[in-house]
PDB file of N, CA and C in Angstrom:
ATOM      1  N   UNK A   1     166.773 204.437 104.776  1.00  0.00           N
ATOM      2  CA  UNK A   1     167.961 205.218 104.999  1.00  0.00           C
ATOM      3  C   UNK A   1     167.674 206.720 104.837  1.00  0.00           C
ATOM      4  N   UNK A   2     166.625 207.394 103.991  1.00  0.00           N
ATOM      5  CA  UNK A   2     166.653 208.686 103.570  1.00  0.00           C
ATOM      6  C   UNK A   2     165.756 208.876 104.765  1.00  0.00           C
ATOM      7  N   UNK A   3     165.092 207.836 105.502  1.00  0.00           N
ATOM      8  CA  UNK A   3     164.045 208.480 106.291  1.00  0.00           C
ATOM      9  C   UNK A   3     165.030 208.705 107.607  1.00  0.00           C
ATOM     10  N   UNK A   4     165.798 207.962 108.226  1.00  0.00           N
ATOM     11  CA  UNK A   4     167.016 208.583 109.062  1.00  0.00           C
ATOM     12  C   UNK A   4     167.655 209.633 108.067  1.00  0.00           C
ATOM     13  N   UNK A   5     168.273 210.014 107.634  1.00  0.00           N
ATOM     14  CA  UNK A   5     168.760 210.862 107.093  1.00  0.00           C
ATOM     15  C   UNK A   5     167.776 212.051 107.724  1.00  0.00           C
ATOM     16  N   UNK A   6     166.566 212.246 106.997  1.00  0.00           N
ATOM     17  CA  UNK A   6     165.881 213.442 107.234  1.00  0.00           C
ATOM     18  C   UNK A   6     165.620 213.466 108.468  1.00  0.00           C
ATOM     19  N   UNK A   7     165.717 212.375 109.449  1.00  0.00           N
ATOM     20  CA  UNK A   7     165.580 212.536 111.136  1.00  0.00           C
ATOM     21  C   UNK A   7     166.265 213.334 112.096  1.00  0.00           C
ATOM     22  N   UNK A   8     167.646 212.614 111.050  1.00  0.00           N
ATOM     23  CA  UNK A   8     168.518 213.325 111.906  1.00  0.00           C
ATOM     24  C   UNK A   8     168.606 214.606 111.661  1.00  0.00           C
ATOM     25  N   UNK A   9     168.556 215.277 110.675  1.00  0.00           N
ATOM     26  CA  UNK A   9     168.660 216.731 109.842  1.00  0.00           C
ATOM     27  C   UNK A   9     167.248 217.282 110.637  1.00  0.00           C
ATOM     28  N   UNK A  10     166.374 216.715 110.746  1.00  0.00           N
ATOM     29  CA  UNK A  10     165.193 217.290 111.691  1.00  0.00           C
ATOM     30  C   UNK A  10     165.725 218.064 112.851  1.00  0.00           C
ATOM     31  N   UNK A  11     166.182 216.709 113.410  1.00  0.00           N
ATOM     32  CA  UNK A  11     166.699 216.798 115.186  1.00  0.00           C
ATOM     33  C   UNK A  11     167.897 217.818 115.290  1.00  0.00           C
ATOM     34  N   UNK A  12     168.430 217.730 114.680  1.00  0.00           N
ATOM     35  CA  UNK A  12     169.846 218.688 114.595  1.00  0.00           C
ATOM     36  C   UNK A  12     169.221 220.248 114.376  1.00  0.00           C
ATOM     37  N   UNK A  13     167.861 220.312 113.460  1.00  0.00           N
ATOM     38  CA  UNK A  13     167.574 221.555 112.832  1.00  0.00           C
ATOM     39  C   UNK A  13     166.793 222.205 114.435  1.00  0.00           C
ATOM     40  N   UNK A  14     166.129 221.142 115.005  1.00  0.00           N
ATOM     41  CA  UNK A  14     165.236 221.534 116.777  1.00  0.00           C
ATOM     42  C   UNK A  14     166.197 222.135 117.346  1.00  0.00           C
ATOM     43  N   UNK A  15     167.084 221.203 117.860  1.00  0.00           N
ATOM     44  CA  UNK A  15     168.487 221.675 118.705  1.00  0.00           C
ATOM     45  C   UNK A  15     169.399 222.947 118.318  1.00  0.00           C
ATOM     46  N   UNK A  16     169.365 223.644 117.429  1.00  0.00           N
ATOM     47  CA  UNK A  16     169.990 224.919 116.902  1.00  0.00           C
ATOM     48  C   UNK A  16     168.924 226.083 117.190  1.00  0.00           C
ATOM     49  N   UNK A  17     167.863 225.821 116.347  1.00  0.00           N
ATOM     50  CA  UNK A  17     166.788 226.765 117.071  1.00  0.00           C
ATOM     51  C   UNK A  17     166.321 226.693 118.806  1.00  0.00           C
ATOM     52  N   UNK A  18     166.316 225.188 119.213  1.00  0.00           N
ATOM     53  CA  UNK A  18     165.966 226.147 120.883  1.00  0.00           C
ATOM     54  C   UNK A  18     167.744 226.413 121.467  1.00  0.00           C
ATOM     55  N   UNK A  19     168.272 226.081 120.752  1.00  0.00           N
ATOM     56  CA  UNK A  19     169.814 226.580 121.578  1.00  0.00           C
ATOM     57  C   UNK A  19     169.818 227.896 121.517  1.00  0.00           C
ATOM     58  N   UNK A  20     169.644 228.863 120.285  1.00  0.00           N
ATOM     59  CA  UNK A  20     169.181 230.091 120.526  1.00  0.00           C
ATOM     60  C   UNK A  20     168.396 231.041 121.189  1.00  0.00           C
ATOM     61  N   UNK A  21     167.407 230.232 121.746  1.00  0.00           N
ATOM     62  CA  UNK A  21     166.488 231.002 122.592  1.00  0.00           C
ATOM     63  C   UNK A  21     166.247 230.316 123.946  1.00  0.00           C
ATOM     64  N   UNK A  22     167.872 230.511 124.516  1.00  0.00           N
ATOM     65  CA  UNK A  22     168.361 229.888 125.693  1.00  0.00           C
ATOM     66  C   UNK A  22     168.581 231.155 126.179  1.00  0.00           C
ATOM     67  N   UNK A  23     168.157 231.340 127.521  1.00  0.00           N
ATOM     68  CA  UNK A  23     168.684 233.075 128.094  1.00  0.00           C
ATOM     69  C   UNK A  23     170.575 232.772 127.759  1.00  0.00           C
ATOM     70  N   UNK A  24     171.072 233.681 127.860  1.00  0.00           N
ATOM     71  CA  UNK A  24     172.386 234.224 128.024  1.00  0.00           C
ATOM     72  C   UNK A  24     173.112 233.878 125.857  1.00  0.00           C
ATOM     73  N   UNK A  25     172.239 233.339 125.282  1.00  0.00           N
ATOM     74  CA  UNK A  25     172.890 233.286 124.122  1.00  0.00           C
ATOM     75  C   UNK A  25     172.772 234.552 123.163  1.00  0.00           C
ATOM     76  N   UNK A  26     171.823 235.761 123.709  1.00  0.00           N
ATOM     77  CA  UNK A  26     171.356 236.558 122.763  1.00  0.00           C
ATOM     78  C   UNK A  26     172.972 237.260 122.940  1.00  0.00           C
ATOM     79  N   UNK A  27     172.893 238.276 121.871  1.00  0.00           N
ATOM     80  CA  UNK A  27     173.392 239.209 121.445  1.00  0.00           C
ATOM     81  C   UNK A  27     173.124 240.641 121.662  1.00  0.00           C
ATOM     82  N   UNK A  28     172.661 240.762 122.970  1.00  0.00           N
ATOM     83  CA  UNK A  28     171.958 242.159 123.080  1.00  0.00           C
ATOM     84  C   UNK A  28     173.166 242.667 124.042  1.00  0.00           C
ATOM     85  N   UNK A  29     173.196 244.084 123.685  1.00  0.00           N
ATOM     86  CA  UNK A  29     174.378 244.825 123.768  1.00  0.00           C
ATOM     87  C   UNK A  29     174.126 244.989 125.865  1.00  0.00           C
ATOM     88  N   UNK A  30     175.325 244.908 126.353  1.00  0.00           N
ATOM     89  CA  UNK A  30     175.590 244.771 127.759  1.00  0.00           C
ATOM     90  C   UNK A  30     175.958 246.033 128.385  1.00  0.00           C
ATOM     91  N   UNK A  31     175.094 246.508 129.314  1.00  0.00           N
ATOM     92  CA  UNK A  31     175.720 247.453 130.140  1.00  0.00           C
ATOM     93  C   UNK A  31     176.844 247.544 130.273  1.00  0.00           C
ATOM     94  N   UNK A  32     177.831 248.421 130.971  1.00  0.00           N
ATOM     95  CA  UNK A  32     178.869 248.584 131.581  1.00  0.00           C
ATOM     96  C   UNK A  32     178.662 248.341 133.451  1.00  0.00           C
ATOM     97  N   UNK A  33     179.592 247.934 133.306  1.00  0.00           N
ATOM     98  CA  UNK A  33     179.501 247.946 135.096  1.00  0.00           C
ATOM     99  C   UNK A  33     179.670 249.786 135.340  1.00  0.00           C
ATOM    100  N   UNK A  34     179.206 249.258 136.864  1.00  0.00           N
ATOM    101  CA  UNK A  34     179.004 251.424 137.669  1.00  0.00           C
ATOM    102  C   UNK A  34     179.055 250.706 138.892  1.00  0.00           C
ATOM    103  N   UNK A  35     179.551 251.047 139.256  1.00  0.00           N
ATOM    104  CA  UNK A  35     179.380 250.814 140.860  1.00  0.00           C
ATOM    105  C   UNK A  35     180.137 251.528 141.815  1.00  0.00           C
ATOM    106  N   UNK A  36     179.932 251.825 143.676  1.00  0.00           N
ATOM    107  CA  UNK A  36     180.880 251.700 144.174  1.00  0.00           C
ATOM    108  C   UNK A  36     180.609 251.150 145.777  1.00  0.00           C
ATOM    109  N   UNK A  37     181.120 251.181 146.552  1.00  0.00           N
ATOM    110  CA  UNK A  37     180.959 250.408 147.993  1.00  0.00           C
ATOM    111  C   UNK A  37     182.361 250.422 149.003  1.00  0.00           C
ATOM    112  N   UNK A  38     181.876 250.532 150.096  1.00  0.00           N
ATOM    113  CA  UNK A  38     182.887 250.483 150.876  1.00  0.00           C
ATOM    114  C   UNK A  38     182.107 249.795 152.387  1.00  0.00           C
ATOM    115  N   UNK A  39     183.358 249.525 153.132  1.00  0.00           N
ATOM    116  CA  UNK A  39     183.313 249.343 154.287  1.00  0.00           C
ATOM    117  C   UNK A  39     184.207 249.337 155.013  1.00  0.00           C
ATOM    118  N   UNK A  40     184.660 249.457 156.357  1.00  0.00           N
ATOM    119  CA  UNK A  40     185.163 250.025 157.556  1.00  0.00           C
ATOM    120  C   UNK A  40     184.688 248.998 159.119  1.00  0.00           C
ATOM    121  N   UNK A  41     185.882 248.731 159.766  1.00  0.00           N
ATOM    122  CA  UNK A  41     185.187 247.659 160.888  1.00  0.00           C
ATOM    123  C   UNK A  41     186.593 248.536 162.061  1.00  0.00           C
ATOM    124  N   UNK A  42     186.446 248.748 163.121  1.00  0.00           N
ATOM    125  CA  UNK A  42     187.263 248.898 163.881  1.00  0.00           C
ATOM    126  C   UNK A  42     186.978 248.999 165.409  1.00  0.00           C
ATOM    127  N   UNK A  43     187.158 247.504 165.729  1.00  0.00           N
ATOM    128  CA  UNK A  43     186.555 246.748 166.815  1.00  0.00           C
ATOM    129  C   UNK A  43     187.615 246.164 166.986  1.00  0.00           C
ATOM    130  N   UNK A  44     188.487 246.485 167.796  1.00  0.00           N
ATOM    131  CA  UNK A  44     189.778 245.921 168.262  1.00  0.00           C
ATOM    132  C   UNK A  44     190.329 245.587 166.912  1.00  0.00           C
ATOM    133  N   UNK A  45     190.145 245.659 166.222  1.00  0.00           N
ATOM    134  CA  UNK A  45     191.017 245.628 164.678  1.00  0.00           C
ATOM    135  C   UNK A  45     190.528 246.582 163.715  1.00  0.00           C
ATOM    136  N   UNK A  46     191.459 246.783 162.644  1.00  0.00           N
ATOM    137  CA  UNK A  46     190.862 247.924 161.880  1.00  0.00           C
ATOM    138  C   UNK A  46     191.077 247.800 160.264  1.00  0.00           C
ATOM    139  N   UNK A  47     190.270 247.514 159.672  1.00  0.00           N
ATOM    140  CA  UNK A  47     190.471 247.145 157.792  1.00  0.00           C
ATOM    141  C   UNK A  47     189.352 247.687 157.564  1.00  0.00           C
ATOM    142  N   UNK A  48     189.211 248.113 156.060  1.00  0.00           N
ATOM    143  CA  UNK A  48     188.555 248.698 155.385  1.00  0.00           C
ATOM    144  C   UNK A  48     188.761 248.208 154.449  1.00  0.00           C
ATOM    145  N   UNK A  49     187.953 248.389 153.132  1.00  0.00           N
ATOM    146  CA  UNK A  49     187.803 248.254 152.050  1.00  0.00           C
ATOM    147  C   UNK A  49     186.956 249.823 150.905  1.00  0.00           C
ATOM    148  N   UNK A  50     187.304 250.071 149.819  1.00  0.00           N
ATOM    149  CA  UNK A  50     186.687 251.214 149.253  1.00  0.00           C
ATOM    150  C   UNK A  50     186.753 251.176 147.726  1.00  0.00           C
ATOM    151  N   UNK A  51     186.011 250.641 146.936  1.00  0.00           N
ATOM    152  CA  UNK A  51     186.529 250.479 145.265  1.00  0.00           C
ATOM    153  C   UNK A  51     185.126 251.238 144.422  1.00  0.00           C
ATOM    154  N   UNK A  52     185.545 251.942 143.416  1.00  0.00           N
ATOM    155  CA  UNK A  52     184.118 251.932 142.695  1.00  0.00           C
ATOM    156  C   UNK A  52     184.756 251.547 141.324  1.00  0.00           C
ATOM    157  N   UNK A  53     183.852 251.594 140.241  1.00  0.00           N
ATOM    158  CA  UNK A  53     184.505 250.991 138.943  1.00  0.00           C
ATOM    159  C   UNK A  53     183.423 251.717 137.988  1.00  0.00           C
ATOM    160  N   UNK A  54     184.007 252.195 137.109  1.00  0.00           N
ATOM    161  CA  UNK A  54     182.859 252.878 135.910  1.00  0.00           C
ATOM    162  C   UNK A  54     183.410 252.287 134.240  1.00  0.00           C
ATOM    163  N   UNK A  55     182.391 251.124 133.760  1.00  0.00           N
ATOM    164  CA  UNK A  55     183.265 250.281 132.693  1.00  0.00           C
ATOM    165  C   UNK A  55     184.152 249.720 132.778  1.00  0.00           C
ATOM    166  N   UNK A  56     185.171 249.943 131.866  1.00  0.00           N
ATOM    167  CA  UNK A  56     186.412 249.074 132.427  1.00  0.00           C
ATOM    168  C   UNK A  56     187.211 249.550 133.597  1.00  0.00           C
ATOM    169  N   UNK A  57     187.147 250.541 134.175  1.00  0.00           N
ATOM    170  CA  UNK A  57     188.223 251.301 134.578  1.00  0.00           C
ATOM    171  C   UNK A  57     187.732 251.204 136.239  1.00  0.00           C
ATOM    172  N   UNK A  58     188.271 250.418 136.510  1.00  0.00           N
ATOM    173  CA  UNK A  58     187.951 250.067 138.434  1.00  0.00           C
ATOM    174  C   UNK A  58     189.445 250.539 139.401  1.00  0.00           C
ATOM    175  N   UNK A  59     189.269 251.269 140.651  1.00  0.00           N
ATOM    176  CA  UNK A  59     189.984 251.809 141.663  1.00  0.00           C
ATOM    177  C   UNK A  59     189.467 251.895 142.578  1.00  0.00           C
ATOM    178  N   UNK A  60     190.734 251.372 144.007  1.00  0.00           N
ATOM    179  CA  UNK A  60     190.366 250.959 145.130  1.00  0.00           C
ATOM    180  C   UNK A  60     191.309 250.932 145.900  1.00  0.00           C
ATOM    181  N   UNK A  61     190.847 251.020 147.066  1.00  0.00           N
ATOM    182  CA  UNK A  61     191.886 250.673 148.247  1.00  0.00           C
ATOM    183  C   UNK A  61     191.584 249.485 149.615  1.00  0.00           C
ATOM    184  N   UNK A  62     192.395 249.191 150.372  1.00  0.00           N
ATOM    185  CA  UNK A  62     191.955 248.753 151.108  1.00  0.00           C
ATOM    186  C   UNK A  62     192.749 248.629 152.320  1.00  0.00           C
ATOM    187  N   UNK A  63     192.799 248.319 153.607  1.00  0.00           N
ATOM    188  CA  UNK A  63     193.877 248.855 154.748  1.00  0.00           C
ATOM    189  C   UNK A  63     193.385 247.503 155.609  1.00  0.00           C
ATOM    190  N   UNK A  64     194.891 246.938 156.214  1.00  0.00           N
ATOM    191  CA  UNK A  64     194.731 245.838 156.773  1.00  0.00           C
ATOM    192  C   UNK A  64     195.007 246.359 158.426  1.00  0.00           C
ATOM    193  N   UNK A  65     194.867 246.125 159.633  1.00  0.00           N
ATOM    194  CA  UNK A  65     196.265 246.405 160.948  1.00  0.00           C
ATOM    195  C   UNK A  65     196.985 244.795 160.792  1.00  0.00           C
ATOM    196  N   UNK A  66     198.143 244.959 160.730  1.00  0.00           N
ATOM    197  CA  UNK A  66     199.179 243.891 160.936  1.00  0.00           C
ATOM    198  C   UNK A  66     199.552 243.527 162.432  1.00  0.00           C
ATOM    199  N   UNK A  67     199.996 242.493 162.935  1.00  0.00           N
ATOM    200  CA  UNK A  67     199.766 241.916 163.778  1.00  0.00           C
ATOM    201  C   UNK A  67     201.145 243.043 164.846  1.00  0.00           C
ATOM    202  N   UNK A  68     202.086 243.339 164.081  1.00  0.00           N
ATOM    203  CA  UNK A  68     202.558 244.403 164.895  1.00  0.00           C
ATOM    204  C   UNK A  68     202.742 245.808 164.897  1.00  0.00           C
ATOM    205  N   UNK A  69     201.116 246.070 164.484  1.00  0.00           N
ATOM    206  CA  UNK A  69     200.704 247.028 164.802  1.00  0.00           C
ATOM    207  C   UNK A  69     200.672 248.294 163.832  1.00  0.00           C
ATOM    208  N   UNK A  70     200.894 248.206 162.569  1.00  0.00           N
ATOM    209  CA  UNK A  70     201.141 248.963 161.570  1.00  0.00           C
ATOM    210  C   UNK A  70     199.941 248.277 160.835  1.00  0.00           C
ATOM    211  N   UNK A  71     199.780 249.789 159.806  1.00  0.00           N
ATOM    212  CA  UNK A  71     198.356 249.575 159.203  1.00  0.00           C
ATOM    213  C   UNK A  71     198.751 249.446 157.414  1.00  0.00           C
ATOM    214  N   UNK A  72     198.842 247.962 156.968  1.00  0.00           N
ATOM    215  CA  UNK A  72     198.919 247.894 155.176  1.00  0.00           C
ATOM    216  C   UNK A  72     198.010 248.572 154.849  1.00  0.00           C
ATOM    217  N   UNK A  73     198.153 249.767 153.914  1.00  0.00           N
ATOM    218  CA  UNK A  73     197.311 249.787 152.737  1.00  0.00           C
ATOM    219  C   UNK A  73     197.510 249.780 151.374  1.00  0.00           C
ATOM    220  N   UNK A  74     197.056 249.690 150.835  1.00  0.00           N
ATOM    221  CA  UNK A  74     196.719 248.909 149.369  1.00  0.00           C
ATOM    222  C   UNK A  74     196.333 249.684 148.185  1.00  0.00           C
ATOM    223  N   UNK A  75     196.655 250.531 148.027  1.00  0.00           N
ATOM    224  CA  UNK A  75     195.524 250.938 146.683  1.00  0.00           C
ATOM    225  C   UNK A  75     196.405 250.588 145.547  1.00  0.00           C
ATOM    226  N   UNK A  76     194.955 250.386 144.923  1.00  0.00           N
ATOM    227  CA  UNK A  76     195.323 249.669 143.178  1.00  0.00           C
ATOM    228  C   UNK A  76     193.701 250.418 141.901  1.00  0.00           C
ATOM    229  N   UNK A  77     194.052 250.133 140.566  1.00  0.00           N
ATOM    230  CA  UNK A  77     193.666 250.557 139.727  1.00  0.00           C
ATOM    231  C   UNK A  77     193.345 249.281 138.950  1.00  0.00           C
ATOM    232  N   UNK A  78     192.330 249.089 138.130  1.00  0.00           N
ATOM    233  CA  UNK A  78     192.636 248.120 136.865  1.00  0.00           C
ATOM    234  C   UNK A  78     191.906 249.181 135.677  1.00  0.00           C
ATOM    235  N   UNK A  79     192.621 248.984 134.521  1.00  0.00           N
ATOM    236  CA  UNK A  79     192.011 249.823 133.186  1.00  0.00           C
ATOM    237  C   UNK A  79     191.911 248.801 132.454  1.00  0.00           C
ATOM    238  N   UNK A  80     190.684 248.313 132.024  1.00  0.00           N
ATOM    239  CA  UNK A  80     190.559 247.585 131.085  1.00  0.00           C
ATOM    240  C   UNK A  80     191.588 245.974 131.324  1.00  0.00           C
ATOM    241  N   UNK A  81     191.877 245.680 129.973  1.00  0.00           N
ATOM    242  CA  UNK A  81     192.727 244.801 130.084  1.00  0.00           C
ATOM    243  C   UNK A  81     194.516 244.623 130.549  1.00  0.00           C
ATOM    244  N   UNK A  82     194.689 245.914 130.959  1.00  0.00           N
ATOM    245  CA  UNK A  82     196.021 246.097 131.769  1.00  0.00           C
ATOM    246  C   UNK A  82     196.983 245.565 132.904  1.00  0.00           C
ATOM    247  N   UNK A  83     195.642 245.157 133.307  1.00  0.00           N
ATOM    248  CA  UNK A  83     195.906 244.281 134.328  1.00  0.00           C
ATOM    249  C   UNK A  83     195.868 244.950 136.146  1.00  0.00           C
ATOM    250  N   UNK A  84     195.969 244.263 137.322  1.00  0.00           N
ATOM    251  CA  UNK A  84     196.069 244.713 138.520  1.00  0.00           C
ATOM    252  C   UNK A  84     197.098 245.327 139.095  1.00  0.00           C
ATOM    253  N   UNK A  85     197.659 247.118 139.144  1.00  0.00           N
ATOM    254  CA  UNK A  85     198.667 247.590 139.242  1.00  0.00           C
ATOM    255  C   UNK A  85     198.034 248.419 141.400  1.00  0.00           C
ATOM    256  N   UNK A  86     199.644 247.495 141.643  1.00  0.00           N
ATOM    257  CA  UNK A  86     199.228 248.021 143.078  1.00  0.00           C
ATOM    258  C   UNK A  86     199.929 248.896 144.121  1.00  0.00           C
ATOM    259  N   UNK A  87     199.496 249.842 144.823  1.00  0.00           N
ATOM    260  CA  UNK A  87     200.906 250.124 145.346  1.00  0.00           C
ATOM    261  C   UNK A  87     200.880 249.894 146.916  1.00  0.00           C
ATOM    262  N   UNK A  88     201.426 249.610 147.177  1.00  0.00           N
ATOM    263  CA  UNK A  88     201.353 248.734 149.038  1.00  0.00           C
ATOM    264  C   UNK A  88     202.398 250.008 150.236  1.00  0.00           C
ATOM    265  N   UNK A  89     201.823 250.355 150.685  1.00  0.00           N
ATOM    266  CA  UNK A  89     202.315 251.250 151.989  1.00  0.00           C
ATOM    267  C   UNK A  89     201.588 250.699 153.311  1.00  0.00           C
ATOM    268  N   UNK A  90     202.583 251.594 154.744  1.00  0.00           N
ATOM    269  CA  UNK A  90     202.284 250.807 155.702  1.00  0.00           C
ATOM    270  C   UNK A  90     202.716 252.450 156.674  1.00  0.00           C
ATOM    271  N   UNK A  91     201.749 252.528 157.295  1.00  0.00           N
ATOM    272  CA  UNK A  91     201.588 253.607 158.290  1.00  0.00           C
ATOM    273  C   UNK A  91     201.956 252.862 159.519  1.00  0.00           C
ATOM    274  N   UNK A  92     202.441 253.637 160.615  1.00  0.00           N
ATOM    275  CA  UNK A  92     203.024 253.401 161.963  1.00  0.00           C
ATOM    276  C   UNK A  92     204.193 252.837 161.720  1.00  0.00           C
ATOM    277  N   UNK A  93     204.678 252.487 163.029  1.00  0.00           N
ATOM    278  CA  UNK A  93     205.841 252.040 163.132  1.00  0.00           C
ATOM    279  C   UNK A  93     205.859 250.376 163.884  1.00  0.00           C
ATOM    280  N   UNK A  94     206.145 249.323 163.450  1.00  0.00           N
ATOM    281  CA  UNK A  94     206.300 248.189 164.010  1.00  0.00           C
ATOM    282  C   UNK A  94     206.808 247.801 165.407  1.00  0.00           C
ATOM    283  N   UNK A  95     205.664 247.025 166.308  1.00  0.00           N
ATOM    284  CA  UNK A  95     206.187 247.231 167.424  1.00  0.00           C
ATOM    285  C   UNK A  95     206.468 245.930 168.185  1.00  0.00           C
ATOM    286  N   UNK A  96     207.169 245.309 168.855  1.00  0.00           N
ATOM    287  CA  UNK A  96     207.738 243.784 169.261  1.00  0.00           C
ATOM    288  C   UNK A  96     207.784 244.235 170.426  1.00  0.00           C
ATOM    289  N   UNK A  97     206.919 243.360 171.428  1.00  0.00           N
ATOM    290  CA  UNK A  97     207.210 243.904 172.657  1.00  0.00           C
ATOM    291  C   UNK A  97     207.697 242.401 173.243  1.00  0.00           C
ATOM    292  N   UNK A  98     208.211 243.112 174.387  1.00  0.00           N
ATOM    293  CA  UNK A  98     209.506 242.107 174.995  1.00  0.00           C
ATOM    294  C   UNK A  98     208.595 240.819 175.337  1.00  0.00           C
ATOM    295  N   UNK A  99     209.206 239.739 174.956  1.00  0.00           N
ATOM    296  CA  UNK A  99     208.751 238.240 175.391  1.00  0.00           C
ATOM    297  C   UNK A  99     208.498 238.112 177.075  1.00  0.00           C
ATOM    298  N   UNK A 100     207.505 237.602 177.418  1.00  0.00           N
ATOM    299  CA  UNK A 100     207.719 237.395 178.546  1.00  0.00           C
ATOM    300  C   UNK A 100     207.160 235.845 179.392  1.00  0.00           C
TER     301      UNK A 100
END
């Protein structure tokens, strides 16, 4: 019985030490994100995208064409844990053309 005993206390003592020296368990202090990027397509349609982010603090926009003819855009902010604050506008004027 003491010789299970110390088996298991072995095996348990292996499994703690290589669980630690598993990539992603260390404790080593993490960059901040930096970034930024954009893109632009306007080939019979037209959207974009444009965000950069430095740490917590990420801002961006982005512009859709809607199917009648007005262009959504989008820009938004996130700070940290604040959450996704957005504000939505729409350039041109909407256009319905007669059924035919």
């Amino acid at each position: 019985m003491v010789f299970k005993t110390i088996l298991i206390l072995l095996l348990v003592a292996v499994a703690v030490v290589s669980s630690s020296q598993l990539p992603g368990y260390h404790s080593e202090p993490q960059t901040p994100a930096n970034y930024e990027f954009q893109y632009a397509v306007r080939d019979g349609n037209d959207y974009g995208h444009h965000e950069t982010r430095d740490g917590d603090y990420t801002q961006g926009s982005y512009t859709v064409q809607l199917p009648d003819g007005r262009i959504q855009r989008v820009t938004y902010t996130v700070d940290g844990d604040s959450g996704f604050v957005a504000k939505v506008t729409y350039e041109g004027e909407a256009q319905y053309p007669a059924y035919a």
